[in-house]
N, C-alpha and C. Protein backbone atom coordinates (compact mmCIF):
# COMPACT_ATOMS: atom_id res chain seq x y z
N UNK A 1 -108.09 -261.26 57.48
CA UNK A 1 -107.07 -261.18 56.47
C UNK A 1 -105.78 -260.57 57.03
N UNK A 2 -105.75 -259.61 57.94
CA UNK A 2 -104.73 -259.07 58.67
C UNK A 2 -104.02 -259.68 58.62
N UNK A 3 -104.13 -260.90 60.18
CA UNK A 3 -104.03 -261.74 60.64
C UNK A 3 -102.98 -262.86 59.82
N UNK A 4 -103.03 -263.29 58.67
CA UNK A 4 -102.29 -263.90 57.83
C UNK A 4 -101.26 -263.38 57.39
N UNK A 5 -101.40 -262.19 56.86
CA UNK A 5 -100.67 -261.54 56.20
C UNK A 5 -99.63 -260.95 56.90
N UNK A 6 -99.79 -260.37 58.27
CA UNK A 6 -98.65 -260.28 59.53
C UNK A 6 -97.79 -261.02 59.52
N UNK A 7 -97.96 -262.01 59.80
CA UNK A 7 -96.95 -263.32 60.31
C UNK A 7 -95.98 -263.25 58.80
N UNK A 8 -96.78 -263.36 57.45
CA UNK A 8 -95.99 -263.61 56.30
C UNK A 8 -95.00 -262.18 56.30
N UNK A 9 -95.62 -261.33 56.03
CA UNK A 9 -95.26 -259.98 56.05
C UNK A 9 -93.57 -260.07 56.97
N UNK A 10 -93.89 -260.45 58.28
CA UNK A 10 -92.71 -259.89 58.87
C UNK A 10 -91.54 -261.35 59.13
N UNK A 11 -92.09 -262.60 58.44
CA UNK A 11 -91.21 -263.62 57.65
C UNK A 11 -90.55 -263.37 56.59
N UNK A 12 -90.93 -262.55 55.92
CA UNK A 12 -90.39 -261.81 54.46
C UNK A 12 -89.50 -260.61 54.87
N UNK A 13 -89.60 -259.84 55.88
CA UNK A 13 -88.93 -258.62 56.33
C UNK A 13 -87.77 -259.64 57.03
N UNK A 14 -87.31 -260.56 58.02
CA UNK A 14 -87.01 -260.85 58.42
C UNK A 14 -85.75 -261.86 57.74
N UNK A 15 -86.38 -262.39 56.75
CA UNK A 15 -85.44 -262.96 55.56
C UNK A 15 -84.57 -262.05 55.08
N UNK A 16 -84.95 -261.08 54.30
CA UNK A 16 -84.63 -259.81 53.75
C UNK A 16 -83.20 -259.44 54.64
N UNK A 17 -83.34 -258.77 55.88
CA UNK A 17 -82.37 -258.13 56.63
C UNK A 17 -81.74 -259.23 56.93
N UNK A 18 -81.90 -260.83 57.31
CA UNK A 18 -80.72 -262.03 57.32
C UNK A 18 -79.75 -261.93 56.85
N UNK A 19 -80.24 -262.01 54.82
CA UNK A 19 -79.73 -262.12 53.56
C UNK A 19 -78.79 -260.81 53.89
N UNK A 20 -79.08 -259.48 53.76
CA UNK A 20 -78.32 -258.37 53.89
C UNK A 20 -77.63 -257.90 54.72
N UNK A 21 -77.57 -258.10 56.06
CA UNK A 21 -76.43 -258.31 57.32
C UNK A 21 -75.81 -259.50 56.80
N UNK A 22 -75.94 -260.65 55.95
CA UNK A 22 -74.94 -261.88 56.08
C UNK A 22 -74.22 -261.09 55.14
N UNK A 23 -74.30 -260.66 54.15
CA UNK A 23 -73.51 -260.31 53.09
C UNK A 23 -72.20 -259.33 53.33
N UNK A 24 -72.31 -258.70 54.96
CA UNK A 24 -71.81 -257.45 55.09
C UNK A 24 -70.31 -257.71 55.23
N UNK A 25 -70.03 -258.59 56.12
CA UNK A 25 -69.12 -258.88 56.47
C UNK A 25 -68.25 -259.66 54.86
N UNK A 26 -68.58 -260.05 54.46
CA UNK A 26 -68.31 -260.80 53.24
C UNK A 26 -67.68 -259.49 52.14
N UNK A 27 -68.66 -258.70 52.12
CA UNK A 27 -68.46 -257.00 51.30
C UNK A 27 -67.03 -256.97 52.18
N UNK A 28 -66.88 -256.75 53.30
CA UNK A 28 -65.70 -255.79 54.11
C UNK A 28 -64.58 -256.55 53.70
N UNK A 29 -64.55 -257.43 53.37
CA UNK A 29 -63.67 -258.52 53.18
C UNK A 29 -62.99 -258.34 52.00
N UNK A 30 -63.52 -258.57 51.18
CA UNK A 30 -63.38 -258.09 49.94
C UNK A 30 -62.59 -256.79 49.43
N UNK A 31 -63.54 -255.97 49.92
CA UNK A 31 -62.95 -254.46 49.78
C UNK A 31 -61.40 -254.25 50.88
N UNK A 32 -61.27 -254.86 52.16
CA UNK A 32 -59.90 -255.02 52.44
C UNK A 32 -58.57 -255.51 51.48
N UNK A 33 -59.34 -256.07 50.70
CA UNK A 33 -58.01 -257.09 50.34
C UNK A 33 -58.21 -256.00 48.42
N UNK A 34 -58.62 -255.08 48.80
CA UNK A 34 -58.32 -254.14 47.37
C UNK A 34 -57.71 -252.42 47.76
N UNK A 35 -57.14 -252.05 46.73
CA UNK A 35 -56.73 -250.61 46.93
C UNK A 35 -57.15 -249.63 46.16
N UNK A 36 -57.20 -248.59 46.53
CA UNK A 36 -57.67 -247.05 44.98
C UNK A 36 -56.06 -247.18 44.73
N UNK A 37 -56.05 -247.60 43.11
CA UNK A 37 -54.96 -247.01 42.60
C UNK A 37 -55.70 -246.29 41.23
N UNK A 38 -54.91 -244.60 41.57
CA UNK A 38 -54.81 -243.10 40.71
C UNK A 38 -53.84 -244.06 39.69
N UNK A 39 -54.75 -243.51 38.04
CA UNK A 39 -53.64 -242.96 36.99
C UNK A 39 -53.50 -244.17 36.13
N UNK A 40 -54.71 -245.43 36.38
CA UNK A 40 -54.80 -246.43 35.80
C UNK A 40 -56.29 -246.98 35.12
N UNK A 41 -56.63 -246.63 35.83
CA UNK A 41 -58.05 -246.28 34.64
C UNK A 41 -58.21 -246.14 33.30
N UNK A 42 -58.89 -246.40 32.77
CA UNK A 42 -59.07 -245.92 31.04
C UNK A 42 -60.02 -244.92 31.17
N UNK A 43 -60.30 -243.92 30.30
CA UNK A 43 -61.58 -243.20 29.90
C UNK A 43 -63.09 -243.89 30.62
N UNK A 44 -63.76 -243.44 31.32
CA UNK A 44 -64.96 -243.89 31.71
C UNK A 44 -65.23 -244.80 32.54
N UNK A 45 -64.19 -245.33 33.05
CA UNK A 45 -64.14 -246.60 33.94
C UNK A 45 -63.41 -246.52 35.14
N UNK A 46 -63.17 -245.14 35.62
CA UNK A 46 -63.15 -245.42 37.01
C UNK A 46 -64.44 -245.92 38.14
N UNK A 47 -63.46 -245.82 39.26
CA UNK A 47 -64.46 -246.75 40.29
C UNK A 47 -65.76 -245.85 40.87
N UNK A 48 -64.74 -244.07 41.21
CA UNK A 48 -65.89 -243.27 41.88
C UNK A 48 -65.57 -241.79 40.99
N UNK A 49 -65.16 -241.24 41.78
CA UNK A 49 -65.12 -239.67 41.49
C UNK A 49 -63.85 -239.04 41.16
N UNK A 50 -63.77 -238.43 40.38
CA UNK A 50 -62.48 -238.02 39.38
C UNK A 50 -62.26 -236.55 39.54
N UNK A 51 -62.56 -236.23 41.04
CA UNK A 51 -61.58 -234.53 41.14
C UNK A 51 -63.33 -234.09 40.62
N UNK A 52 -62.69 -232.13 40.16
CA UNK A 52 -64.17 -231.57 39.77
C UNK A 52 -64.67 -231.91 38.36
N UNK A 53 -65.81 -231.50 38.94
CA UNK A 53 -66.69 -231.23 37.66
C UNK A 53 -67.46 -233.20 37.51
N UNK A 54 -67.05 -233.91 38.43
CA UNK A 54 -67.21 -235.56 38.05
C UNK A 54 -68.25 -236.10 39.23
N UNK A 55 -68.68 -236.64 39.05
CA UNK A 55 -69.80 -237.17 40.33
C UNK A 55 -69.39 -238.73 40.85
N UNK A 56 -69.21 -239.76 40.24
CA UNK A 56 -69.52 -240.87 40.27
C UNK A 56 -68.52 -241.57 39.35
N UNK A 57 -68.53 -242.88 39.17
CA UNK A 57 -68.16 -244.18 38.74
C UNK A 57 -68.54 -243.76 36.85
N UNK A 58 -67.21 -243.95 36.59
CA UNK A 58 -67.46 -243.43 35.52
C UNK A 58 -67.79 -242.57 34.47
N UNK A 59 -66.53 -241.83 35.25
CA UNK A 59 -66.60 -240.41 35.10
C UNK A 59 -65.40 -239.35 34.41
N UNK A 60 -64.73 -240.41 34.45
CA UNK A 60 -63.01 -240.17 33.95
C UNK A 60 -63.24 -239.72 32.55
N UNK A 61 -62.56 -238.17 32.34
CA UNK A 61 -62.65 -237.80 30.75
C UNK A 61 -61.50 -238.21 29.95
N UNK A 62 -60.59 -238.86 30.82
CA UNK A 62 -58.96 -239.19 29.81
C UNK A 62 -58.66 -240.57 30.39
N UNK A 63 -57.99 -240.99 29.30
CA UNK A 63 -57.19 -242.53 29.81
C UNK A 63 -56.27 -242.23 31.01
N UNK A 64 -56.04 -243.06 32.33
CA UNK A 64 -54.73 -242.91 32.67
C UNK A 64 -54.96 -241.14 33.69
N UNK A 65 -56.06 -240.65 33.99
CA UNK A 65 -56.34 -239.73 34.56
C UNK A 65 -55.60 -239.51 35.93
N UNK A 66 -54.81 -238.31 36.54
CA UNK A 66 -54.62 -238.75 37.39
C UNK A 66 -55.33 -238.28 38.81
N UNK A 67 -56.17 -238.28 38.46
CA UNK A 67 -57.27 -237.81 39.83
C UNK A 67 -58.26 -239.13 40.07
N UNK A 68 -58.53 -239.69 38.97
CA UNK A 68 -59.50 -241.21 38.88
C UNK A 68 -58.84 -242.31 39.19
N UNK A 69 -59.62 -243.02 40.13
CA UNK A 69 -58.96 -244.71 40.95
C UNK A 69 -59.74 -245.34 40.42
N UNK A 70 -58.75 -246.37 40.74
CA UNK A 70 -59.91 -247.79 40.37
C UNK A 70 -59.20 -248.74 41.28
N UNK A 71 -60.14 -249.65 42.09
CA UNK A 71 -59.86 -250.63 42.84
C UNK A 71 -59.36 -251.87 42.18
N UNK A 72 -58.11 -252.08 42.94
CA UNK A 72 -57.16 -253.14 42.45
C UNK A 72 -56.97 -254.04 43.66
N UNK A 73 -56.46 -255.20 43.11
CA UNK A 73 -55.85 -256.36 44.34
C UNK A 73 -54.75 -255.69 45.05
N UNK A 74 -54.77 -255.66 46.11
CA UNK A 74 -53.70 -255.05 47.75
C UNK A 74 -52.50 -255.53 46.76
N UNK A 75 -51.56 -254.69 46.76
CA UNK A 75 -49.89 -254.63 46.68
C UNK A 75 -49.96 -254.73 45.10
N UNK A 76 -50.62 -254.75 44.06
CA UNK A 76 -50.75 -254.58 42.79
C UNK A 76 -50.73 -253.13 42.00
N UNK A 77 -50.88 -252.47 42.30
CA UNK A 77 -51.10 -250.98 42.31
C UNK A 77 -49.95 -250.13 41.49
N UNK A 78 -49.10 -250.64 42.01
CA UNK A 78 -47.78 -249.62 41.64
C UNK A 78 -46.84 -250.58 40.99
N UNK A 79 -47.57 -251.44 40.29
CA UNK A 79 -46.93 -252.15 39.21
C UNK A 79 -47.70 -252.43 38.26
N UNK A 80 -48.41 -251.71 38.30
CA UNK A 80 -49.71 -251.42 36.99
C UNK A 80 -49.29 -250.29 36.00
N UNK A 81 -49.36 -249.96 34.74
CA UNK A 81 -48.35 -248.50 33.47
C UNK A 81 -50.17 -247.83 33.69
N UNK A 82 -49.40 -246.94 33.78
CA UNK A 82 -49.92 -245.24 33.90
C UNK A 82 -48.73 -244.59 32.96
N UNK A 83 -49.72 -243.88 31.90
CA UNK A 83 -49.03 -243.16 30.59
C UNK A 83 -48.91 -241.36 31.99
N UNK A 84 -49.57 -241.61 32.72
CA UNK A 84 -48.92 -239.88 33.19
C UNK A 84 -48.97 -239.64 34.59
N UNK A 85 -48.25 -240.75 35.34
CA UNK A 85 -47.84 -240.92 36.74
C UNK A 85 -46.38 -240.51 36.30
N UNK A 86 -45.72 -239.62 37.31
CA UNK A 86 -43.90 -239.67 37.26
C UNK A 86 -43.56 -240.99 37.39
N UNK A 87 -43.53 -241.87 37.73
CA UNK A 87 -42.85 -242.96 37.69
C UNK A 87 -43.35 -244.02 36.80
N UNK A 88 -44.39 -243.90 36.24
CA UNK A 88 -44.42 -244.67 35.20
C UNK A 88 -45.87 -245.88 35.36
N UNK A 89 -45.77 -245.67 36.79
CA UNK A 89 -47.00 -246.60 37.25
C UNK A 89 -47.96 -245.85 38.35
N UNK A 90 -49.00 -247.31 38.75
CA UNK A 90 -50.03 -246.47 39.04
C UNK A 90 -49.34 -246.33 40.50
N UNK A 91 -50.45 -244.95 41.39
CA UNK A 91 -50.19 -244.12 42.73
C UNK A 91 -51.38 -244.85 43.44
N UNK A 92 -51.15 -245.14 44.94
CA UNK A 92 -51.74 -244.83 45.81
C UNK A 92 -52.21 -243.42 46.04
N UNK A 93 -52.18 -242.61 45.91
CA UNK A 93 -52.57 -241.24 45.90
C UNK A 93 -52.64 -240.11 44.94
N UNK A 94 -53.71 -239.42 44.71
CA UNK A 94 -53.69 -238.59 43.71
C UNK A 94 -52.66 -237.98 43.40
N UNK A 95 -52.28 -237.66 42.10
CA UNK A 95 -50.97 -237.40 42.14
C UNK A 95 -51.39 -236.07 41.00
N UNK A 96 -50.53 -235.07 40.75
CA UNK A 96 -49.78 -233.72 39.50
C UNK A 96 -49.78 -234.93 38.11
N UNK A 97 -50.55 -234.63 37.78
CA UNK A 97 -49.86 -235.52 35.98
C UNK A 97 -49.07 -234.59 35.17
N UNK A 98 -48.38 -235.41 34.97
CA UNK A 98 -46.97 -234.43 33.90
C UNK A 98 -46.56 -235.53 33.06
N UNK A 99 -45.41 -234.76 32.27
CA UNK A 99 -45.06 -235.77 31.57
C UNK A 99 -43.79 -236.17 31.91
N UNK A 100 -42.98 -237.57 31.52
CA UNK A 100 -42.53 -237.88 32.63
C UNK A 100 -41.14 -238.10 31.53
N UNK A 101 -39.97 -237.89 32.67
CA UNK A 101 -38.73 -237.85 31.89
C UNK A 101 -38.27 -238.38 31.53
C-alpha cells in the first residue's frame, strides 16, 4: 500500500507548489502596479494596520483616517477626497490629520 500511495502523494505535493510558485510572479505584478494611499479609507476597510492599538486589515476606527491605507491603482492616490488630509486628498504617506483651511 505504501508503494501506491508515494508516487500519488508526491504528484499531489508537486502540483500544489507548481500552482503556488506560478501564481507568484503574477501576485508581484499586481501589487507593483498599486500604491498605500493614507486618509482614504472608510471606517473598517483599510488594507493593513492603522498606527496603535490596530492589528490588521480592517481596522480603521474613523472614515478618512489618517494613519490607515488602502491600496490603489499607481498615480491615483492623490486625486482621491480625504475629509482630513491638508490638501484635500489622499497621501502617499502617513500624514498629522487636521483640519484643513
Amino acid at each position: 500500500m505504501t508503494r501506491t500511495h508515494t508516487p500519488l502523494s508526491t504528484l499531489a505535493l508537486t502540483i500544489a507548489l507548481g500552482t503556488a510558485f506560478a501564481t507568484l510572479p503574477a501576485a508581484a505584478a499586481e501589487a507593483s502596479a498599486k500604491e498605500k494611499c493614507y486618509g482614504v479609507a472608510l471606517k473598517g476597510k483599510n488594507d493593513c494596520a492603522a498606527g496603535p492599538g490596530t492589528s490588521c486589515a480592517g481596522t480603521s476606527k474613523t472614515d478618512h483616517q489618517s494613519d490607515a491605507w488602502k491600496f490603489v491603482p499607481k498615480g491615483t492616490c492623490e486625486k482621491l477626497a480625504s475629509k482630513t488630509s491638508p490638501s484635500g486628498f489622499g497621501q502617499l504617506a502617513e500624514f498629522k490629520a487636521g483640519k484643513k483651511s
